[in-house]
PDB file of N, CA and C in Angstrom:
ATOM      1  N   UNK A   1       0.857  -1.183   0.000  1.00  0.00           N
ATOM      2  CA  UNK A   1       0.000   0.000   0.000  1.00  0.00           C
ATOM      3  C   UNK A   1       0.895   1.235   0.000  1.00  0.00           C
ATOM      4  N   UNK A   2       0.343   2.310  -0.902  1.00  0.00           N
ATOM      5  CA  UNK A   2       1.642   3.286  -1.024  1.00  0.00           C
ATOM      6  C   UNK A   2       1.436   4.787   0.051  1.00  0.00           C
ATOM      7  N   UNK A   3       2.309   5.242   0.526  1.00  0.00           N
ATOM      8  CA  UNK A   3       2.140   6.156   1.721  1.00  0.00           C
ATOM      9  C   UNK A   3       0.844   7.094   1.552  1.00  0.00           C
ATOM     10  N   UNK A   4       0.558   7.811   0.426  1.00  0.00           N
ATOM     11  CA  UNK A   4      -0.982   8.313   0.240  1.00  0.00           C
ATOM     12  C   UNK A   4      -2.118   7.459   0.765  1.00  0.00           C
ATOM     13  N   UNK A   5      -2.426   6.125   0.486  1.00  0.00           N
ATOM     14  CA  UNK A   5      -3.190   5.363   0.630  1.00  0.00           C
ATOM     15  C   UNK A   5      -3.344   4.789   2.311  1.00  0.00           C
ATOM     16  N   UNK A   6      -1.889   4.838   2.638  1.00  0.00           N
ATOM     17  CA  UNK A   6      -1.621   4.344   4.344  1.00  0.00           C
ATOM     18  C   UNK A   6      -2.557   5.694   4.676  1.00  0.00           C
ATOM     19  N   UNK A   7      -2.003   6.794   4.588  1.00  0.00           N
ATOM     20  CA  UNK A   7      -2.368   7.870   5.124  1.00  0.00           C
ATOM     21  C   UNK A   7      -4.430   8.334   4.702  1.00  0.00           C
ATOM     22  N   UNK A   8      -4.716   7.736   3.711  1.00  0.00           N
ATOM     23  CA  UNK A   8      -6.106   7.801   3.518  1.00  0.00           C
ATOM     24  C   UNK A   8      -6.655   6.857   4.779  1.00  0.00           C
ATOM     25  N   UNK A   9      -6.396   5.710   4.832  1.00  0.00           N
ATOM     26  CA  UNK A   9      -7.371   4.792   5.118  1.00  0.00           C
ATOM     27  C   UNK A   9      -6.469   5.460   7.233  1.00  0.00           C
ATOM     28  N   UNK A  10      -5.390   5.884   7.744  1.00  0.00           N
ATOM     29  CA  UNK A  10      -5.549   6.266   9.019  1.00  0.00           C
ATOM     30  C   UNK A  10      -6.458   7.068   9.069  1.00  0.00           C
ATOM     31  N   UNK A  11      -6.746   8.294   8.308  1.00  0.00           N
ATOM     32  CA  UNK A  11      -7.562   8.864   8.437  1.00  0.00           C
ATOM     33  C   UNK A  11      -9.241   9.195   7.961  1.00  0.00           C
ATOM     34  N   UNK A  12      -9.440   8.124   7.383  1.00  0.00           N
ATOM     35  CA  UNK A  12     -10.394   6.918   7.351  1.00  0.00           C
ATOM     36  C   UNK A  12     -11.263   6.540   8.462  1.00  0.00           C
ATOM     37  N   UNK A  13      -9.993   6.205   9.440  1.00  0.00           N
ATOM     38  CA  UNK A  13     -10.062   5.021  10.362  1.00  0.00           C
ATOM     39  C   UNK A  13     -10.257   6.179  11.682  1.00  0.00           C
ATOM     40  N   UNK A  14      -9.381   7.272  11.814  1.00  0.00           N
ATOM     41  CA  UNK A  14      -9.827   8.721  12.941  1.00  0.00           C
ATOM     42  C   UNK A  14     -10.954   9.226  12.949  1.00  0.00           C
ATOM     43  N   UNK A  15     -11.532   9.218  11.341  1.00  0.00           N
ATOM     44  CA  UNK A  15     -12.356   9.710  11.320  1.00  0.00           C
ATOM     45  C   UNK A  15     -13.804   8.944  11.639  1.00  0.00           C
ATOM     46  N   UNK A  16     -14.495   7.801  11.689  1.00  0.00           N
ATOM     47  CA  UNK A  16     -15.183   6.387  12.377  1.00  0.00           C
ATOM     48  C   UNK A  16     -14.879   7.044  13.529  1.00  0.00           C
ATOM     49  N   UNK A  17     -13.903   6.741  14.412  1.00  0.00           N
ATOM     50  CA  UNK A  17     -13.510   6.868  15.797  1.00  0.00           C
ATOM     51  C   UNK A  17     -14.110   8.241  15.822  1.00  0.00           C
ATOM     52  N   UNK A  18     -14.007   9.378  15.427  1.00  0.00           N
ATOM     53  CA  UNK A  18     -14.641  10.495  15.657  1.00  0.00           C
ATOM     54  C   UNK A  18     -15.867  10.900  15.775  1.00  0.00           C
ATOM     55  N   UNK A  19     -16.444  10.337  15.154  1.00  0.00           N
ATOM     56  CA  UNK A  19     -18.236  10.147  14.721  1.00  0.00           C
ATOM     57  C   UNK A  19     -18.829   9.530  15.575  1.00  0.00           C
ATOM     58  N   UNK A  20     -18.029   8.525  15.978  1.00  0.00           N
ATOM     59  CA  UNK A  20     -18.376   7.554  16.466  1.00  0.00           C
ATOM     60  C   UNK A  20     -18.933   7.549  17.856  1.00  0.00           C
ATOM     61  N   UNK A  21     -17.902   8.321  18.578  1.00  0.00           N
ATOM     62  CA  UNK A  21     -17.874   9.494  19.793  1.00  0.00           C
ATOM     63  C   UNK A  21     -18.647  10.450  19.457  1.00  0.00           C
ATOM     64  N   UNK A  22     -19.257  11.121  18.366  1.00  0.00           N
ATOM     65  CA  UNK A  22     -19.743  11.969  18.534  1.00  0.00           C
ATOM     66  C   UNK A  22     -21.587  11.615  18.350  1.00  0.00           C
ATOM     67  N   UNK A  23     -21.722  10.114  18.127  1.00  0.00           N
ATOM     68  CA  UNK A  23     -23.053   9.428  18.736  1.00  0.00           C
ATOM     69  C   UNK A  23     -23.557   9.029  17.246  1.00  0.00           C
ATOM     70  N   UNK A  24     -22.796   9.536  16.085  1.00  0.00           N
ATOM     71  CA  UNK A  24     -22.853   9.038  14.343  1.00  0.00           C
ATOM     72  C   UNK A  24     -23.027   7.534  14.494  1.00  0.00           C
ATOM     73  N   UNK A  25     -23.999   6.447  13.944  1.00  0.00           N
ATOM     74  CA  UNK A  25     -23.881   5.364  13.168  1.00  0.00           C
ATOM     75  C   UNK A  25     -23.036   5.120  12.270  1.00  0.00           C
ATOM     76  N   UNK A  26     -22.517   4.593  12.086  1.00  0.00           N
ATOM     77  CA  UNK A  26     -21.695   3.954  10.763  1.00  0.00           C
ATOM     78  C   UNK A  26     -22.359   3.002   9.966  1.00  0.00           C
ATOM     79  N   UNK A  27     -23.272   3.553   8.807  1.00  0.00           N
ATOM     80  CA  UNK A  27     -23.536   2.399   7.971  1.00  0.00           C
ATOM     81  C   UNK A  27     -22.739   2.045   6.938  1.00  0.00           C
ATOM     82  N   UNK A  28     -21.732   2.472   6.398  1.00  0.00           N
ATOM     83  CA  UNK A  28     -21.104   1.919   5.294  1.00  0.00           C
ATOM     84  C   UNK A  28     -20.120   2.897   4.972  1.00  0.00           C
ATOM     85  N   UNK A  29     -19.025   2.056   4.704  1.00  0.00           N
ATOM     86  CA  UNK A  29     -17.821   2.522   4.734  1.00  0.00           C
ATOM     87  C   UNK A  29     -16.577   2.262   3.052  1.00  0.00           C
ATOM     88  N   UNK A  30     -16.886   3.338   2.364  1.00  0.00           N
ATOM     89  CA  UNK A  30     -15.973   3.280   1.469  1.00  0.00           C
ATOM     90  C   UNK A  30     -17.295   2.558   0.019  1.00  0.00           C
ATOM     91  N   UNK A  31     -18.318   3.120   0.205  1.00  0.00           N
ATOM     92  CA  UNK A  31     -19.461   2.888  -0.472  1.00  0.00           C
ATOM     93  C   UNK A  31     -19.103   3.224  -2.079  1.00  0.00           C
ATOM     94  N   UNK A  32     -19.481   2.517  -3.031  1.00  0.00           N
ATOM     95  CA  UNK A  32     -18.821   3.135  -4.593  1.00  0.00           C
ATOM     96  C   UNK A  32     -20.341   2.802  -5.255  1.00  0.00           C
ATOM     97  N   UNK A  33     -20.242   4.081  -6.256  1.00  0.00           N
ATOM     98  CA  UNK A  33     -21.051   3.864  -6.886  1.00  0.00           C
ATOM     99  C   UNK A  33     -21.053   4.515  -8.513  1.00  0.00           C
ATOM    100  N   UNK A  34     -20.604   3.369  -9.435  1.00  0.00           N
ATOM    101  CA  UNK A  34     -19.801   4.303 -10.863  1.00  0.00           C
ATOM    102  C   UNK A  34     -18.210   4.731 -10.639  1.00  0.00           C
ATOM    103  N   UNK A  35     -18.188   5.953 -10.635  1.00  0.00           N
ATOM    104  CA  UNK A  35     -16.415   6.405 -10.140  1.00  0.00           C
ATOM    105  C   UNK A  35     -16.602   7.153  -8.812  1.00  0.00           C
ATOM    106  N   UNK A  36     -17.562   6.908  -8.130  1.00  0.00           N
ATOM    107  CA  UNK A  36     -17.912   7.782  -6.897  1.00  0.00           C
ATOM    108  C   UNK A  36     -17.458   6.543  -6.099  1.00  0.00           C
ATOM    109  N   UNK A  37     -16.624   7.479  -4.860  1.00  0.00           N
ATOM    110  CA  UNK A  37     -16.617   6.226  -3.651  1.00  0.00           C
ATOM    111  C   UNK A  37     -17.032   7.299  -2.413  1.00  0.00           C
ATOM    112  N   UNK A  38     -17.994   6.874  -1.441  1.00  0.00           N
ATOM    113  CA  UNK A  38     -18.032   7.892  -0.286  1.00  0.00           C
ATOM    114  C   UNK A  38     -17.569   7.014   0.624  1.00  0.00           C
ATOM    115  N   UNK A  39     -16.431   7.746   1.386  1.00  0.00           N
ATOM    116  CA  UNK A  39     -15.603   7.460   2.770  1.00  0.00           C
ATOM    117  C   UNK A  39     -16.610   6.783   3.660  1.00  0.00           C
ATOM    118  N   UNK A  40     -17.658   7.303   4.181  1.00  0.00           N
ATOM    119  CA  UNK A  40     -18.466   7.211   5.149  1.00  0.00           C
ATOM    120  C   UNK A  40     -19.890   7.420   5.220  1.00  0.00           C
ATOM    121  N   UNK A  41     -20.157   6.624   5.500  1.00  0.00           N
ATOM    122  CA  UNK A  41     -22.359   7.017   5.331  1.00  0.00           C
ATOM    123  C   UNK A  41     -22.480   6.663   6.787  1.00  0.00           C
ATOM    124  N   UNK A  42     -23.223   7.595   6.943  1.00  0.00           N
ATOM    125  CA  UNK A  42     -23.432   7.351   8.879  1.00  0.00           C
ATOM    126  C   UNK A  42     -24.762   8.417   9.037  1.00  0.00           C
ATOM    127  N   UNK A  43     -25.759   7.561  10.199  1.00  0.00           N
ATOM    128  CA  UNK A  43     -27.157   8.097  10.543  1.00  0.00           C
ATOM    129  C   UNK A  43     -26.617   9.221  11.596  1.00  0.00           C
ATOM    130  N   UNK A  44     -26.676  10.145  11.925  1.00  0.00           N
ATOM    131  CA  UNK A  44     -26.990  11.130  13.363  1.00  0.00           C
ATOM    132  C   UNK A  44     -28.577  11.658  13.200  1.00  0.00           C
ATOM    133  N   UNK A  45     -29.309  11.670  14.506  1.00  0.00           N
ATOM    134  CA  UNK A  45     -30.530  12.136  14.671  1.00  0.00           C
ATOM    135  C   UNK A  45     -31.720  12.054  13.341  1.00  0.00           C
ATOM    136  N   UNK A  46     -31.838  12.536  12.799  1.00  0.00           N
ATOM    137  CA  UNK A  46     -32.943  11.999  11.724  1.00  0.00           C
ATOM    138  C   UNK A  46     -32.054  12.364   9.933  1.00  0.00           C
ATOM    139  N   UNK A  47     -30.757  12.765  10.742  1.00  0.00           N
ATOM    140  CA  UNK A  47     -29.810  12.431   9.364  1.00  0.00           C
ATOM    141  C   UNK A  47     -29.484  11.096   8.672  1.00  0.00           C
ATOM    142  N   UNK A  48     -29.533  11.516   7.415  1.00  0.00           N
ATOM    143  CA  UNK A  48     -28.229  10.382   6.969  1.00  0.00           C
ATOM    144  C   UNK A  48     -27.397  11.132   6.047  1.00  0.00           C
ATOM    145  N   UNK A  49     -26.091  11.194   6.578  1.00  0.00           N
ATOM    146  CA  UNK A  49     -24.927  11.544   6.593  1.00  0.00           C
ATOM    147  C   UNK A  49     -23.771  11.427   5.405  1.00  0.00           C
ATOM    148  N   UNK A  50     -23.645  11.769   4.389  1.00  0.00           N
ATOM    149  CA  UNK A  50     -22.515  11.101   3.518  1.00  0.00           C
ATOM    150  C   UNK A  50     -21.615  12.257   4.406  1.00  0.00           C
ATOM    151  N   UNK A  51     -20.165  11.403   4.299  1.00  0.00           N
ATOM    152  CA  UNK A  51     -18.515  12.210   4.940  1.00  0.00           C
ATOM    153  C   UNK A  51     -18.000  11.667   3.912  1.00  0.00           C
ATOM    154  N   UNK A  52     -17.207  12.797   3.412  1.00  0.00           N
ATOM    155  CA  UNK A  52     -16.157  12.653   2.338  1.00  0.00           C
ATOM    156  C   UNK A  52     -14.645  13.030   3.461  1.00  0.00           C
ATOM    157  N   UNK A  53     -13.978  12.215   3.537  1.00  0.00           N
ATOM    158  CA  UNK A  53     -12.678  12.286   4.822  1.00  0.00           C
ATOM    159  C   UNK A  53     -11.735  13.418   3.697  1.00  0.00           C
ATOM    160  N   UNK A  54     -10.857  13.962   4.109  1.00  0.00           N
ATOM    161  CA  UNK A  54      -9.479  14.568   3.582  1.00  0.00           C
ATOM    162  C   UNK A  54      -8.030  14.137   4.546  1.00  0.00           C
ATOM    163  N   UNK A  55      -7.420  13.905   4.267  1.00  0.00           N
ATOM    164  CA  UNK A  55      -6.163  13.877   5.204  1.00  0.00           C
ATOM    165  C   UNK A  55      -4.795  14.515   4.495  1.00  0.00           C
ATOM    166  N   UNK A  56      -4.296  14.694   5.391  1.00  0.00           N
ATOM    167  CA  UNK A  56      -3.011  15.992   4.875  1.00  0.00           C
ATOM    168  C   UNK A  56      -2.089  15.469   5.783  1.00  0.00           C
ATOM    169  N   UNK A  57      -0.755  15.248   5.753  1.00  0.00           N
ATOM    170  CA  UNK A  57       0.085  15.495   6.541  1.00  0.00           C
ATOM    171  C   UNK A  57       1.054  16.795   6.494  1.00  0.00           C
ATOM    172  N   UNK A  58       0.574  17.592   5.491  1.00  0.00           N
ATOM    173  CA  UNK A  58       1.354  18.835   5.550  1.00  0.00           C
ATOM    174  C   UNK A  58      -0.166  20.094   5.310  1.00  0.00           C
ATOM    175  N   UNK A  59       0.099  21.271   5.802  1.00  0.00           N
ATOM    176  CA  UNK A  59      -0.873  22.256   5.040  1.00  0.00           C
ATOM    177  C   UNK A  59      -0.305  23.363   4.713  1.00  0.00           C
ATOM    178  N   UNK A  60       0.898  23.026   4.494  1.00  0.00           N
ATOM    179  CA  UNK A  60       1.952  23.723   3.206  1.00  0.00           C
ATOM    180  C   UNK A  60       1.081  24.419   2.128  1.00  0.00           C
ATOM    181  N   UNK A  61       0.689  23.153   1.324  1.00  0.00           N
ATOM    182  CA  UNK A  61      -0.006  23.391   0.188  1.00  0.00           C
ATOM    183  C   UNK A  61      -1.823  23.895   0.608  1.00  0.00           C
ATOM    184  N   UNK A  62      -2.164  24.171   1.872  1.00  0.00           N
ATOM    185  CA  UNK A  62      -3.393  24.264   1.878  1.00  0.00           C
ATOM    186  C   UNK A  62      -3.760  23.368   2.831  1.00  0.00           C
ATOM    187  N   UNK A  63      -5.538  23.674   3.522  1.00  0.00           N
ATOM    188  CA  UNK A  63      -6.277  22.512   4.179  1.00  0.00           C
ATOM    189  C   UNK A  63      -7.024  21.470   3.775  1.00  0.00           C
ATOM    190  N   UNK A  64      -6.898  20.685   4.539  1.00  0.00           N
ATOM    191  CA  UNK A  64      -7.322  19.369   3.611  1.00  0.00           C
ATOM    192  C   UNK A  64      -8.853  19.297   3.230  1.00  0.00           C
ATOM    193  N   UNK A  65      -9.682  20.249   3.250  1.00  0.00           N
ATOM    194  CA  UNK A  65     -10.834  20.903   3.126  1.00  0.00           C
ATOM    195  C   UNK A  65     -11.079  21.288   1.670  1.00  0.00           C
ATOM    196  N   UNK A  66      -9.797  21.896   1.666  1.00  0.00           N
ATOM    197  CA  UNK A  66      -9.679  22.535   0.081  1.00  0.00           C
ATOM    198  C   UNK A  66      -9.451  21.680  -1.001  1.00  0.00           C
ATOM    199  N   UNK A  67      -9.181  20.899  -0.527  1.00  0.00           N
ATOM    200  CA  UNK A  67      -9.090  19.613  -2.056  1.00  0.00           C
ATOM    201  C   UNK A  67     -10.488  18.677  -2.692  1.00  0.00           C
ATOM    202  N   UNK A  68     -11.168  19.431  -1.809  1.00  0.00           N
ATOM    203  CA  UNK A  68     -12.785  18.702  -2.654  1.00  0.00           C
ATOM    204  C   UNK A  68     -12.940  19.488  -3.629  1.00  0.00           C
ATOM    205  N   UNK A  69     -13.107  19.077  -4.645  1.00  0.00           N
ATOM    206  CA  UNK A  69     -13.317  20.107  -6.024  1.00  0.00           C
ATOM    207  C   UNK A  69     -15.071  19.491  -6.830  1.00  0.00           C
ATOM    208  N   UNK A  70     -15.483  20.271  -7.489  1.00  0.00           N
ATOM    209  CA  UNK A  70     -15.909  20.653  -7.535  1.00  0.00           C
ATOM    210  C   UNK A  70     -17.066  19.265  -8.384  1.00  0.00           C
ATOM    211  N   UNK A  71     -16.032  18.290  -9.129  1.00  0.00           N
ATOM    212  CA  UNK A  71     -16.276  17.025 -10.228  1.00  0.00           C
ATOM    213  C   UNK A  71     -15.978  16.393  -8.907  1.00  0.00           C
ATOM    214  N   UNK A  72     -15.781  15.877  -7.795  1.00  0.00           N
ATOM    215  CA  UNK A  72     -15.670  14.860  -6.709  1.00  0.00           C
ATOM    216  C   UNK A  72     -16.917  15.610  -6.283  1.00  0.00           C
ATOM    217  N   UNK A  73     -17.353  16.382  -5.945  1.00  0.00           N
ATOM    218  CA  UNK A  73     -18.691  17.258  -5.201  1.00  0.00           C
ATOM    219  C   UNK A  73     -19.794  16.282  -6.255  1.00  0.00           C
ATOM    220  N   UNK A  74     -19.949  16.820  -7.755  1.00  0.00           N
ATOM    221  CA  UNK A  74     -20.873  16.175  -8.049  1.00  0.00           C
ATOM    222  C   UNK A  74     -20.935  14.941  -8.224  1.00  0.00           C
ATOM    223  N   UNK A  75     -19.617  13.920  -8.350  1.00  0.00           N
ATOM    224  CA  UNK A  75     -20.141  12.268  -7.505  1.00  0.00           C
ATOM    225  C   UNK A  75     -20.727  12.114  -6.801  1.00  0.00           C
ATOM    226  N   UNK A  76     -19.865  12.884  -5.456  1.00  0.00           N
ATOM    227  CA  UNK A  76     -20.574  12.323  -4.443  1.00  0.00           C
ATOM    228  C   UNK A  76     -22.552  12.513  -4.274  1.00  0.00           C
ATOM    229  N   UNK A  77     -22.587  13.159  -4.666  1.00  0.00           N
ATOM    230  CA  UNK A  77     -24.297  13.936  -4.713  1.00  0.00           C
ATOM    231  C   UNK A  77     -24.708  12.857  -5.715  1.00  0.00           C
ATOM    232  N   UNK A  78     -24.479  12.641  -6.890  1.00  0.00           N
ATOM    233  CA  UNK A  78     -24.673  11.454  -7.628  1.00  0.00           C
ATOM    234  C   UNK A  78     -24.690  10.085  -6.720  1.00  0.00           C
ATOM    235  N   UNK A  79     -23.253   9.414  -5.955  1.00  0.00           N
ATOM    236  CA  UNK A  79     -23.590   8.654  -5.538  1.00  0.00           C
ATOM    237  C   UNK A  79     -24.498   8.786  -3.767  1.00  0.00           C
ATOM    238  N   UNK A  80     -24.801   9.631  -3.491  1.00  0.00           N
ATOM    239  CA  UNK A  80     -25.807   9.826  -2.245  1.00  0.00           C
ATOM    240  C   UNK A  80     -27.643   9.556  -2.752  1.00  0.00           C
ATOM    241  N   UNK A  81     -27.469  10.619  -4.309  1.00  0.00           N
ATOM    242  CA  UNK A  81     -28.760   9.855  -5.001  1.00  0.00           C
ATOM    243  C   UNK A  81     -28.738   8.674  -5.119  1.00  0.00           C
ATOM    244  N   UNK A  82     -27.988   7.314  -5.620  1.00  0.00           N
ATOM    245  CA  UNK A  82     -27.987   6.463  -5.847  1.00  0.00           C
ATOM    246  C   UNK A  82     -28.076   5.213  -4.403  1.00  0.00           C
ATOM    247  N   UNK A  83     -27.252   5.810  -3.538  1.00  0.00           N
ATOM    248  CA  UNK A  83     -27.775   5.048  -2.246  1.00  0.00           C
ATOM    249  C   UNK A  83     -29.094   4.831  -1.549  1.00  0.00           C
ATOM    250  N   UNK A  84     -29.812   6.336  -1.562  1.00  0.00           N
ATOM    251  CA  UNK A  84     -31.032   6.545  -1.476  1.00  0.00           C
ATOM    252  C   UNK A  84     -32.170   5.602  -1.983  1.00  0.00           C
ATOM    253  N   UNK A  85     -31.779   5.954  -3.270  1.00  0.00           N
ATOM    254  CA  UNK A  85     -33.003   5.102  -3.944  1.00  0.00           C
ATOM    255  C   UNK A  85     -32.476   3.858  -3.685  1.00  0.00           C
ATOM    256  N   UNK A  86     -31.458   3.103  -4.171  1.00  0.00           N
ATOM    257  CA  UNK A  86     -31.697   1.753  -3.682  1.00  0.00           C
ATOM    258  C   UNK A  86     -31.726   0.929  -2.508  1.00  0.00           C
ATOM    259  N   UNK A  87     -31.472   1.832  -1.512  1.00  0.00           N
ATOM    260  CA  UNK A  87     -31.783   1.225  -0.258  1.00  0.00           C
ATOM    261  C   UNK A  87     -33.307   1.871   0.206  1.00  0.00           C
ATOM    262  N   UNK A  88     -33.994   2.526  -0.276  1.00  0.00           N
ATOM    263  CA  UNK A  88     -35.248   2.954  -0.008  1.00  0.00           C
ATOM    264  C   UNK A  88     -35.096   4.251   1.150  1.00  0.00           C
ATOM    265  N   UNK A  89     -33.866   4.689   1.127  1.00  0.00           N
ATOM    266  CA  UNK A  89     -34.104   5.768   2.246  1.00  0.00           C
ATOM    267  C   UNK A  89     -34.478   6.825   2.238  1.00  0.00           C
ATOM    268  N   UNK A  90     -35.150   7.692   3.342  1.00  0.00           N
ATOM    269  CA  UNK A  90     -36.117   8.544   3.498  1.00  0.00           C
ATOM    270  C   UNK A  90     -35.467   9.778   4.347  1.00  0.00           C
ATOM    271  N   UNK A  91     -34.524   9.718   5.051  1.00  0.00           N
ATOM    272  CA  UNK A  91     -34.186  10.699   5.810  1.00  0.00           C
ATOM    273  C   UNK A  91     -33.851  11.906   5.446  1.00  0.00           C
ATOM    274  N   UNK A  92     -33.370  13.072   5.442  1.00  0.00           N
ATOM    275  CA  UNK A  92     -32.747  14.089   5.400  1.00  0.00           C
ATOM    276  C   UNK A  92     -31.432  13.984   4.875  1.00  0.00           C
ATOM    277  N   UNK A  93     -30.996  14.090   4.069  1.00  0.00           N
ATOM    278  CA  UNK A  93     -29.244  13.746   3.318  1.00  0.00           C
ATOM    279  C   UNK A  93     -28.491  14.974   3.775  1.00  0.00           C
ATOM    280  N   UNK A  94     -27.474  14.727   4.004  1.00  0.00           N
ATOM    281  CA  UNK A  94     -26.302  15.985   4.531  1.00  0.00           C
ATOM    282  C   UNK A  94     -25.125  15.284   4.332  1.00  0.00           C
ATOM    283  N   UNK A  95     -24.128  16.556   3.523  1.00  0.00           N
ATOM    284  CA  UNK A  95     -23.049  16.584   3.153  1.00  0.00           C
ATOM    285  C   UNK A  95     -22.284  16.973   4.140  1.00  0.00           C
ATOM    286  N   UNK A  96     -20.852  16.176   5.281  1.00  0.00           N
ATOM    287  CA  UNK A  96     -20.026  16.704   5.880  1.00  0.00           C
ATOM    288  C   UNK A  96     -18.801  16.347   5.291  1.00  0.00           C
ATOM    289  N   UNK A  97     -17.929  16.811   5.570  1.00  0.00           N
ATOM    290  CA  UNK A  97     -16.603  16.725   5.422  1.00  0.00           C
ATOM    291  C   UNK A  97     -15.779  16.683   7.129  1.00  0.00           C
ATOM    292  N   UNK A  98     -14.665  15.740   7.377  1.00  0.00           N
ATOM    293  CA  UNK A  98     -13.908  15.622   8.473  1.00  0.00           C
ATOM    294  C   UNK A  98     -12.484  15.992   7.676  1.00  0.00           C
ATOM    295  N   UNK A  99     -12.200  16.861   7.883  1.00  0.00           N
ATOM    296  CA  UNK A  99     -10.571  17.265   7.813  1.00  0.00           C
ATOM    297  C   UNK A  99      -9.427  16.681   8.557  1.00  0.00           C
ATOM    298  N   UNK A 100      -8.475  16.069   8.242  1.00  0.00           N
ATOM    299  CA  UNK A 100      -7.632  16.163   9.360  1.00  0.00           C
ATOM    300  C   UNK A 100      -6.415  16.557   8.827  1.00  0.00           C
ATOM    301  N   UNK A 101      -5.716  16.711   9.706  1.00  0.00           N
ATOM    302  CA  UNK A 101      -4.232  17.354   9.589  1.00  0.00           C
ATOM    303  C   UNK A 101      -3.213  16.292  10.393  1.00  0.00           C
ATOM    304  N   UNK A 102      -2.481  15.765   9.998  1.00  0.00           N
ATOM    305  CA  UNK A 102      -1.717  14.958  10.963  1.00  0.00           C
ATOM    306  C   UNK A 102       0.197  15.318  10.728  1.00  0.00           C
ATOM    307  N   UNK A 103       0.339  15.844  11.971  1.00  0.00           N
ATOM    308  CA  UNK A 103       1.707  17.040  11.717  1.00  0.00           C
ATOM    309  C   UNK A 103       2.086  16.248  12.631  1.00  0.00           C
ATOM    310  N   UNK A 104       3.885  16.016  12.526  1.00  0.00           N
ATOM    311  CA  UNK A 104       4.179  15.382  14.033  1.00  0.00           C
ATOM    312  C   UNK A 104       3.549  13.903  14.706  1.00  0.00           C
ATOM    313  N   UNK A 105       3.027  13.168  13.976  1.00  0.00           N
ATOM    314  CA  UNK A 105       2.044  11.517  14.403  1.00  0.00           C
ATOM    315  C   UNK A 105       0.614  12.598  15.473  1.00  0.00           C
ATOM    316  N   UNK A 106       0.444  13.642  15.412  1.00  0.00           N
ATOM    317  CA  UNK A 106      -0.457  13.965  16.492  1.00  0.00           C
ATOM    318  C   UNK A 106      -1.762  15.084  14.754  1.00  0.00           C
ATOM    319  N   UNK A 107      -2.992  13.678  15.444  1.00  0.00           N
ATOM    320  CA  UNK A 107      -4.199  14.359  14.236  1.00  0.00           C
ATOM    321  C   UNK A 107      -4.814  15.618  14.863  1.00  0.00           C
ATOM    322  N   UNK A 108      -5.437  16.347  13.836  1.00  0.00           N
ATOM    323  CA  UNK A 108      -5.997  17.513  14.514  1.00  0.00           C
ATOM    324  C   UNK A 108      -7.387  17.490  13.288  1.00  0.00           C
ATOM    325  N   UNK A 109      -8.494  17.278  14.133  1.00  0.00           N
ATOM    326  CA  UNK A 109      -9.272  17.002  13.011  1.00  0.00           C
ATOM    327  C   UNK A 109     -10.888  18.273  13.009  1.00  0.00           C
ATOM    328  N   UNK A 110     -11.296  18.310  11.805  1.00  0.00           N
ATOM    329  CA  UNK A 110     -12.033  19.153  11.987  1.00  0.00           C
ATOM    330  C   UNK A 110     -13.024  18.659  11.473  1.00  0.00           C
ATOM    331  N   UNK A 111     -14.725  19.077  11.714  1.00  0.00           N
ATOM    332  CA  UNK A 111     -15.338  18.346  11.562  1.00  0.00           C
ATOM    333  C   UNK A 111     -16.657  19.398  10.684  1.00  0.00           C
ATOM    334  N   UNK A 112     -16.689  19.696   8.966  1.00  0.00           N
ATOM    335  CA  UNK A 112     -17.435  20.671   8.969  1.00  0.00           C
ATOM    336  C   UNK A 112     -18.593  20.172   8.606  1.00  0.00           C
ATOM    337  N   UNK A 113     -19.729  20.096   9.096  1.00  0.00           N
ATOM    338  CA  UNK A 113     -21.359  19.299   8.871  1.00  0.00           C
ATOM    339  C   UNK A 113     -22.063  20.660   7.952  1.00  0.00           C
ATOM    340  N   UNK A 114     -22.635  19.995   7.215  1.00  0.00           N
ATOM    341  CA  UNK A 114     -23.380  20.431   6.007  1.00  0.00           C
ATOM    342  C   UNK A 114     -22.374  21.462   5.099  1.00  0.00           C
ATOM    343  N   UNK A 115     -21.795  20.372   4.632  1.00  0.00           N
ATOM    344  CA  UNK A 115     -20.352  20.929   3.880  1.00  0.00           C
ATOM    345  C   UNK A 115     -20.840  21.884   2.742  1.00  0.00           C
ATOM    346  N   UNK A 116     -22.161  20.859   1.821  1.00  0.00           N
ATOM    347  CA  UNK A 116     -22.497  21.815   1.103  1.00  0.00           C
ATOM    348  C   UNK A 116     -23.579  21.342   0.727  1.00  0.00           C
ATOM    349  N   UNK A 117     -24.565  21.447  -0.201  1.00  0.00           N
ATOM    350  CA  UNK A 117     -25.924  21.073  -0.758  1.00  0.00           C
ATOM    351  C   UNK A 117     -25.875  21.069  -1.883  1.00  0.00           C
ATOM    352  N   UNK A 118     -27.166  20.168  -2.166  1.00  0.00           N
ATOM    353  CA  UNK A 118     -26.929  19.381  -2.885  1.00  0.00           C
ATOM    354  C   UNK A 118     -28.148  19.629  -3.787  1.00  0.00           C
ATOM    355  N   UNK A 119     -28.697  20.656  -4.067  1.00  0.00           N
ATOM    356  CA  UNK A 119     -29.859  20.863  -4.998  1.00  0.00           C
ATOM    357  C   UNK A 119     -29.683  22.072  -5.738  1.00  0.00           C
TER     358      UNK A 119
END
């Protein structure tokens, strides 16, 4: 596995642990649908949740926030339609994003809920 990929799936894996604590379900993890993959689908309160993760070990170049562009935005909304309908779900859909930064082996993660919308 090549150091980008180590470093996706730790922060992958911080980010579960984060949610997780923060009372989020985890229904599905690393969900694909076409060329769309979403990190994380998770219920909170009468949500259901797509998280698109970022991880950075430097923010040299920027926060790891800033690298969702604009053709990954409309996958993911593509594949959140597509989960929907085939699992029959009804809830409220919301876009978050979990940032992290991992400087030094120590993460610093941020957590922005309703990243953006989707209509």
């Amino acid at each position: 596995m090549s150091k980008t990929n180590e470093l996706g799936k730790l922060g992958e894996d911080l980010a579960v642990d984060f949610l997780q604590d923060k009372g989020y379900q985890i229904i599905a993890r690393n969900w694909k649908y076409r060329k769309a993959e979403v990190d994380i689908i998770a219920e909170v309160d009468s949500f259901l949740v797509f998280v698109e993760v970022k991880t950075r070990s430097s923010t040299d170049f920027g926060l790891p926030q800033e690298f969702l562009k604009n053709p990954q935005i409309r996958r993911l909304i593509t594949a959140a339609d597509a989960f929907t309908t085939q699992f029959k779900r009804k809830e409220e859909v919301r876009f978050d994003i979990v940032a992290i930064s991992i400087k030094k082996s120590i993460p610093e993660i941020e957590h922005i809920e309703q990243a953006f919308y989707w209509f």
